[in-house]
Protein backbone atom coordinates (compact mmCIF):
# COMPACT_ATOMS: atom_id res chain seq x y z
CA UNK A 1 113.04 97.07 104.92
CA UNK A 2 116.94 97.33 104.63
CA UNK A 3 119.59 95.78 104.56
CA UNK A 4 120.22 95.93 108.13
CA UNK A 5 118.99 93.85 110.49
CA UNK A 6 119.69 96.15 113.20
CA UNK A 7 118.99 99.65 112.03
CA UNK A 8 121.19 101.39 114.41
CA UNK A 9 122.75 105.25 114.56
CA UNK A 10 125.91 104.63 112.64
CA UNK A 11 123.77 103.80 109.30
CA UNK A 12 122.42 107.40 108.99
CA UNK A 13 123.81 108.85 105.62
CA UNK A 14 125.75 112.17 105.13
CA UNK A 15 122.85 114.86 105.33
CA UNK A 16 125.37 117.45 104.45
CA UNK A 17 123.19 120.15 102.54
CA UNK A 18 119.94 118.97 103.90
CA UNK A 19 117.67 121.36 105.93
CA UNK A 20 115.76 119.65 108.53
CA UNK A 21 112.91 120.92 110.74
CA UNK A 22 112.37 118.58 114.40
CA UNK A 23 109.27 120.01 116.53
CA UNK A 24 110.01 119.49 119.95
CA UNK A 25 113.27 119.62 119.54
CA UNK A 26 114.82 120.70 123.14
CA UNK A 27 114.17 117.13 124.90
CA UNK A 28 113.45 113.65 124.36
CA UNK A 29 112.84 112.13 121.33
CA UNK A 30 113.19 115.62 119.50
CA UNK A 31 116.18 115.95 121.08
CA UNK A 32 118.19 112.66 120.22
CA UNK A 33 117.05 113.29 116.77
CA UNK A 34 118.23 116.98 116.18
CA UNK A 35 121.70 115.43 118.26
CA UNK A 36 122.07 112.64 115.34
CA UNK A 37 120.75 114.61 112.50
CA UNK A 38 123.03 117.61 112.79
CA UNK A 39 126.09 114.85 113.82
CA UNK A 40 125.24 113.43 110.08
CA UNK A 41 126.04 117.06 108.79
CA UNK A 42 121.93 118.01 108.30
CA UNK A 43 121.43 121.84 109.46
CA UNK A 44 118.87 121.07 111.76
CA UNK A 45 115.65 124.14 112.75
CA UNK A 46 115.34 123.20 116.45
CA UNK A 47 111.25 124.43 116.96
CA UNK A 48 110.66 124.82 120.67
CA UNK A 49 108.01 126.15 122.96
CA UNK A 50 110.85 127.66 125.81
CA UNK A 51 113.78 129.51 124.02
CA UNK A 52 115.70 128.86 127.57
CA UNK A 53 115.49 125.20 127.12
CA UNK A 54 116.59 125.22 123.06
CA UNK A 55 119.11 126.95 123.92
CA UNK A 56 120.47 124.72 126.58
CA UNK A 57 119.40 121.81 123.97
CA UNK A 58 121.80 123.76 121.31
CA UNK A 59 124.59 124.14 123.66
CA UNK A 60 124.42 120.26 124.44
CA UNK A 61 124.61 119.45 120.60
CA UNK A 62 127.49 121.28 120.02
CA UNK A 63 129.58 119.78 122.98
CA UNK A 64 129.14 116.47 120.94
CA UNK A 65 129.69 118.27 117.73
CA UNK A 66 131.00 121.30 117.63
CA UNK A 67 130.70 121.46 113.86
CA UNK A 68 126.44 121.40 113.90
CA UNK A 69 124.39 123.74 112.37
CA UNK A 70 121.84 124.67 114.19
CA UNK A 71 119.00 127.26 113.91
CA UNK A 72 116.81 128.01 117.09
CA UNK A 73 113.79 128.96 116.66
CA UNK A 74 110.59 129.77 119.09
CA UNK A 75 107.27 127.38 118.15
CA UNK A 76 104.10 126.65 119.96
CA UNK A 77 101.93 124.41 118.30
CA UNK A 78 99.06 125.04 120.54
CA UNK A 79 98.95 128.80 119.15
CA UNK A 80 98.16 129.21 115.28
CA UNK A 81 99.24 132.74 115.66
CA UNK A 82 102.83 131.30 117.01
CA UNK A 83 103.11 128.16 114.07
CA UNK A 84 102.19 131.30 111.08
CA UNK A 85 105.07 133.22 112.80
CA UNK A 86 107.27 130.43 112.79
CA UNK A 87 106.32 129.09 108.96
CA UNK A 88 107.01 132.81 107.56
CA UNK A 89 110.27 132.70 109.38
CA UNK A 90 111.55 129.51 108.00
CA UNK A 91 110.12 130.72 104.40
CA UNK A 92 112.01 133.80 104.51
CA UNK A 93 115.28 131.75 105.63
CA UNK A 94 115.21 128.90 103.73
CA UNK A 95 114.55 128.05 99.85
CA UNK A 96 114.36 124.06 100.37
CA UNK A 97 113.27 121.69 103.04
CA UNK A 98 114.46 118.03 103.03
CA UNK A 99 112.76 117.03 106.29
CA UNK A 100 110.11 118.03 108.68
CA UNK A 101 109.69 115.71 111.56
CA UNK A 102 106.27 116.58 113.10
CA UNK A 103 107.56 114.91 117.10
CA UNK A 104 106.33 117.31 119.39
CA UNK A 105 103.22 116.72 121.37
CA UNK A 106 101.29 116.43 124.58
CA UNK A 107 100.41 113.05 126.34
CA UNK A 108 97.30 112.38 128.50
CA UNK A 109 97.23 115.58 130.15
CA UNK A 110 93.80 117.05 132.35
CA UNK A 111 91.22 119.06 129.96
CA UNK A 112 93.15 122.01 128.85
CA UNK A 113 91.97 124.31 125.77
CA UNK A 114 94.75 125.88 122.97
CA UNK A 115 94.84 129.54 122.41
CA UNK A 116 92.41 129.00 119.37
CA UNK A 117 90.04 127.14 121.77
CA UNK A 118 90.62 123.87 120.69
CA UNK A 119 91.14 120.80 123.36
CA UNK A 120 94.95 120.72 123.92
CA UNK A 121 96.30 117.45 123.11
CA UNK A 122 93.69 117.09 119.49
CA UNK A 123 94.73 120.64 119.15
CA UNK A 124 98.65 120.59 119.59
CA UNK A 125 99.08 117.01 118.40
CA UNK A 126 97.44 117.13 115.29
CA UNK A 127 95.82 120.67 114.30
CA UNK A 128 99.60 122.12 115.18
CA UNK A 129 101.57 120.14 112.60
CA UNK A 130 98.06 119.55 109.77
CA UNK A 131 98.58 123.64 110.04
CA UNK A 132 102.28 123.74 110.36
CA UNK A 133 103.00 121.31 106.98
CA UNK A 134 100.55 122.74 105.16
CA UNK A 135 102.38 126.44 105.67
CA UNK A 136 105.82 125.13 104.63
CA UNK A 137 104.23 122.95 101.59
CA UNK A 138 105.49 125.40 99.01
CA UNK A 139 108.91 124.73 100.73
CA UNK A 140 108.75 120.96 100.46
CA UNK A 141 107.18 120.61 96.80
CA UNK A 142 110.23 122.37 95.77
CA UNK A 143 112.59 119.82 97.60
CA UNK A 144 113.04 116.97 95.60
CA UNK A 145 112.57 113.87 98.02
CA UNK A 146 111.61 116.01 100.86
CA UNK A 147 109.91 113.53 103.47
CA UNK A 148 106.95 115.03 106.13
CA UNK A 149 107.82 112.56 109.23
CA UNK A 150 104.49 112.12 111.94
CA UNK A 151 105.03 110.40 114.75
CA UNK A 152 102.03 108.97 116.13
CA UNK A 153 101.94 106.07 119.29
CA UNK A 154 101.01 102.30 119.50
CA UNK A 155 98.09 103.93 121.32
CA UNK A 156 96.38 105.00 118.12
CA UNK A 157 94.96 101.79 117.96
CA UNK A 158 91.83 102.32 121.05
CA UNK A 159 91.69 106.22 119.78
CA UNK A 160 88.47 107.15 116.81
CA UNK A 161 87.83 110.54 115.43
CA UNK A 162 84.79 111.86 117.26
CA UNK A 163 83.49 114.52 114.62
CA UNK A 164 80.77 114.94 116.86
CA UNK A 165 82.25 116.09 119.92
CA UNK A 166 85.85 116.47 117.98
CA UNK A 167 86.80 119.10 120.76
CA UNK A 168 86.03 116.11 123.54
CA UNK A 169 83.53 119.19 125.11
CA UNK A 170 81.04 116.70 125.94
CA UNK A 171 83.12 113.98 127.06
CA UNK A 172 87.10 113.76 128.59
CA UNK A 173 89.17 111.06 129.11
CA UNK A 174 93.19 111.73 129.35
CA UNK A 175 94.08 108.50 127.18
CA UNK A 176 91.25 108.46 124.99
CA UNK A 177 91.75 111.67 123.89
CA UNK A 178 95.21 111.18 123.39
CA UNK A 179 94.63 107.89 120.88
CA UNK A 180 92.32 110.45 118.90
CA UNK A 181 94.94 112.68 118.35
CA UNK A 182 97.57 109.68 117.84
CA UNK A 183 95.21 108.43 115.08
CA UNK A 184 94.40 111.99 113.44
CA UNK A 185 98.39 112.00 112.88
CA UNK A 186 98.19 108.47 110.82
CA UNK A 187 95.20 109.44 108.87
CA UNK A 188 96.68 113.18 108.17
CA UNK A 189 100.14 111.20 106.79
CA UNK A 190 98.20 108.28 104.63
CA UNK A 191 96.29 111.06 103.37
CA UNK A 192 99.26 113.39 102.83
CA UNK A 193 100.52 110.68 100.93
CA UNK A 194 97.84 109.82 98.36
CA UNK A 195 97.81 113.35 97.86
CA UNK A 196 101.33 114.08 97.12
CA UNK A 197 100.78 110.60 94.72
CA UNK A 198 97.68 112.45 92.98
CA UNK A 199 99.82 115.91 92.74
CA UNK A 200 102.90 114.15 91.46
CA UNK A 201 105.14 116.01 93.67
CA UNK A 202 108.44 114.45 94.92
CA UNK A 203 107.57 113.99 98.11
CA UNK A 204 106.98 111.50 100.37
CA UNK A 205 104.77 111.25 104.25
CA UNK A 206 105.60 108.93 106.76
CA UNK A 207 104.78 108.34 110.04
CA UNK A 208 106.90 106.79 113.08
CA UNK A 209 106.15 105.52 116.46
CA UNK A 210 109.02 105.05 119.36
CA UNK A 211 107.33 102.35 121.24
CA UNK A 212 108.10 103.02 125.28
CA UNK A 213 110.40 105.40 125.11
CA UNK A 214 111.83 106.96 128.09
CA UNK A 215 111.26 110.85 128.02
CA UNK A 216 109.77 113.58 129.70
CA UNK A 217 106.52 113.47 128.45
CA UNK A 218 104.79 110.57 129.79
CA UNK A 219 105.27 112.72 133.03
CA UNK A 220 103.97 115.71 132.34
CA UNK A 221 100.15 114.69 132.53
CA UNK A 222 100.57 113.49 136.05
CA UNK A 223 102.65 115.81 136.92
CA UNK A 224 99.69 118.56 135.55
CA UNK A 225 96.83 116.77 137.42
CA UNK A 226 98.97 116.24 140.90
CA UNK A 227 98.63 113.16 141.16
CA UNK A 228 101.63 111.92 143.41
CA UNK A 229 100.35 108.35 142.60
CA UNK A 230 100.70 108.72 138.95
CA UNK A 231 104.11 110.39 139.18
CA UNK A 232 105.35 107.75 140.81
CA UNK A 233 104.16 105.07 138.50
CA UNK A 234 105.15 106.46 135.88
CA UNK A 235 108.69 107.02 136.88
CA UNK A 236 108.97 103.24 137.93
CA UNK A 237 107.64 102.29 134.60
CA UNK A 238 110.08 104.70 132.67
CA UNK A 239 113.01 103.25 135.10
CA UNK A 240 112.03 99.47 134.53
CA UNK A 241 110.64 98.80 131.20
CA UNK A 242 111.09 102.01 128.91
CA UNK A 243 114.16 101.67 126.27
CA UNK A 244 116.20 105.01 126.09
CA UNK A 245 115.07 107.72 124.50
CA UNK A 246 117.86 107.21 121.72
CA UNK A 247 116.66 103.93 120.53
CA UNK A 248 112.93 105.56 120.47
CA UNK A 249 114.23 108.05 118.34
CA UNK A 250 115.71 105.68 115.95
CA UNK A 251 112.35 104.70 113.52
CA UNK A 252 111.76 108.84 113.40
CA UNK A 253 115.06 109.09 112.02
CA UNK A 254 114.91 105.92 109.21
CA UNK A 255 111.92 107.27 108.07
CA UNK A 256 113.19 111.03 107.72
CA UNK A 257 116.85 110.14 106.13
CA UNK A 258 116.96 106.12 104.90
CA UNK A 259 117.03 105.60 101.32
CA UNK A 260 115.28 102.39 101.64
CA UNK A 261 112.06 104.37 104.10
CA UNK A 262 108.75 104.58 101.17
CA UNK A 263 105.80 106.96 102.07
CA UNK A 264 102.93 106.02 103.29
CA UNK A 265 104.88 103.84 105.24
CA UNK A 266 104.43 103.40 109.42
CA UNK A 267 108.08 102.38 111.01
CA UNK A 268 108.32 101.69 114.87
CA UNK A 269 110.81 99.14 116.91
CA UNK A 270 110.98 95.52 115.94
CA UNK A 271 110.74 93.97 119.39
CA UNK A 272 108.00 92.70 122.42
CA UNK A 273 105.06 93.91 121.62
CA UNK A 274 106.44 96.86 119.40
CA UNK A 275 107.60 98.52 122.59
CA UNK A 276 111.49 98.64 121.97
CA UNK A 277 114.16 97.07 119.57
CA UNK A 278 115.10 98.64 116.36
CA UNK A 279 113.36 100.19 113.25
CA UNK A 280 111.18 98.07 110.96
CA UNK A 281 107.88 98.89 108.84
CA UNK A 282 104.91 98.23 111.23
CA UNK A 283 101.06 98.30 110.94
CA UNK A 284 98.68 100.29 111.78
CA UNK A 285 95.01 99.97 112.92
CA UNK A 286 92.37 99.23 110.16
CA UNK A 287 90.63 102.92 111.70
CA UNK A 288 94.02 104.63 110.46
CA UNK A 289 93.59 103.36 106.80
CA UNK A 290 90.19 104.70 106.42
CA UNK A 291 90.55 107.07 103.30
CA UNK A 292 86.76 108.29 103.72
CA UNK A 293 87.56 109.49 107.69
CA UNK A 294 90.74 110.67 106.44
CA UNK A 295 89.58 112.93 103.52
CA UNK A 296 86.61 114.39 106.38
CA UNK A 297 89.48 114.84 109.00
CA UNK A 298 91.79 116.85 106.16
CA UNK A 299 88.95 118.87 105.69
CA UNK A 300 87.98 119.52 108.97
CA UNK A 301 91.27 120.47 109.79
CA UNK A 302 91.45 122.62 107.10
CA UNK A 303 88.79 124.44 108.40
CA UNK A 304 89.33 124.85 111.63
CA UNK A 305 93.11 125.88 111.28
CA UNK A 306 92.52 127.89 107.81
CA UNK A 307 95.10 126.43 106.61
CA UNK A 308 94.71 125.18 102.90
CA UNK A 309 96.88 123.05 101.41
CA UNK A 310 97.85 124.06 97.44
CA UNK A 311 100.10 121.35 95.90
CA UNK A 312 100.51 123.12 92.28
């Protein structure tokens, strides 16, 4: 994969002159990227949900370096309305984009609906970014090298693509639903790929996992259905056998900057059971690599968002 046996922070190239986008950008594993990124000399679009909170996410990046160049700006995936408002935005500020790291999502959370009535985590997880990418294309296909970076879960590998109850109306289970929407981001990237491939544009999709990270969002699903039980597993769990949210980060970040990351490629950590240790190319589940659910899924999502992708 590199030359590196341990791919670790310090190998990052100079982005200086590279735009990068990072959804979910105010905590976690958004957040330790956008920190790194903008350290390398990338100005880095920080997309978040709570102004408050990017702003207190800015201020924290530029205590560490006070030379970053940062752009805040507000994005809720789980609103069309709110991702078109934040694509025109970046199109009217920006006349490249090197990067796009699609991180932010939801995680096992009770039955809740998006603004555009679709099931929250299938809705924010996947619909969000399919529509998001496919508004900044024109940016990208005139970025030479510009990478589209997923990041999916180890969990993809129990989750299928129910196109008969896509919306999970009929039938809801936290964790379930949440592999769907894990898997719907590997199909959308393969997919992505061949399709840049058949365009000949200069771009490339990849997708990342973190393994157990540490972060907020593995909480917020208990947190949501108030279950004290839950809350407290997970916390124990996150304090005993997660690896930092910085090291979770790290196989988002060698696929979005390494010269050595291909597309089409799936990078997560190296060690036990994929769960922590440093970036290497991984596998992905045999449902993830099915081109003919993957080209149904694109269009799908291209109707339910509206969003249609032009790549000439």
């Amino acid at each position: 994969m590199t030359e590196y046996e341990n791919w670790v922070a310090q190998y990052i190239p100079r982005l200086d002159g590279r735009t990068v986008i990072v959804t979910g950008a105010n905590s976690g594993l958004g957040f330790e990227a956008a920190k790194l990124l903008a350290a390398r000399g990338a100005v880095v679009v920080l997309a978040v949900r709570n102004l408050a909170k990017g702003r207190e996410a800015a201020a924290r990046i530029c205590e560490e370096t006070p030379s970053a160049r940062l752009e805040l700006l507000p994005l809720d995936l789980a609103d069309l309305g709110s991702v078109g408002r934040f694509a025109e935005e970046v199109r009217a500020s920006q006349n490249k984009l090197h990067a796009l790291i699609n991180n932010a999502g939801v995680m096992a959370i009770p039955q809740r609906s998006t603004a555009d009535g679709f099931e929250m985590q299938f809705g924010t997880n996947h619909l969000g970014h399919f529509a998001l990418t496919g508004l900044l294309l024109p940016l990208l296909l005139r970025t030479p090298e510009a990478r589209v970076v997923t990041v999916s879960s180890g969990i993809h590998i129990i989750g299928r693509i129910n196109f008969d109850d896509l919306q999970s109306e009929e039938r809801y289970s936290d964790f379930r639903v949440y592999a769907q929407s894990k898997l719907a981001n590997l199909l959308f990237t393969y997919e992505l790929q061949r399709k840049f491939e058949e365009a000949g544009a200069r771009c490339s999709a990849l997708a990342a996992h973190p393994g157990y990270a540490s972060t907020n969002l593995q909480a917020v699903g208990p947190t949501m259905a108030e279950s004290k039980a839950r809350q407290f597993m997970m916390k124990a769990s996150n304090r005993l056998l997660a690896q930092p949210a910085a090291m979770g980060a790290l196989p988002l970040i060698y696929a979005a900057t390494s010269p050595d990351a291909q597309g089409g490629e799936y990078y997560g950590p190296a060690g036990l059971f994929g769960q922590r240790g440093y970036p290497k190319v991984v596998k992905s589940s045999a449902a993830s690599y099915d081109e003919a659910v993957a080209k149904r899924l694109w269009q799908v999502s291209e109707e339910l968002t509206g969003v249609t992708y032009r790549f000439k």
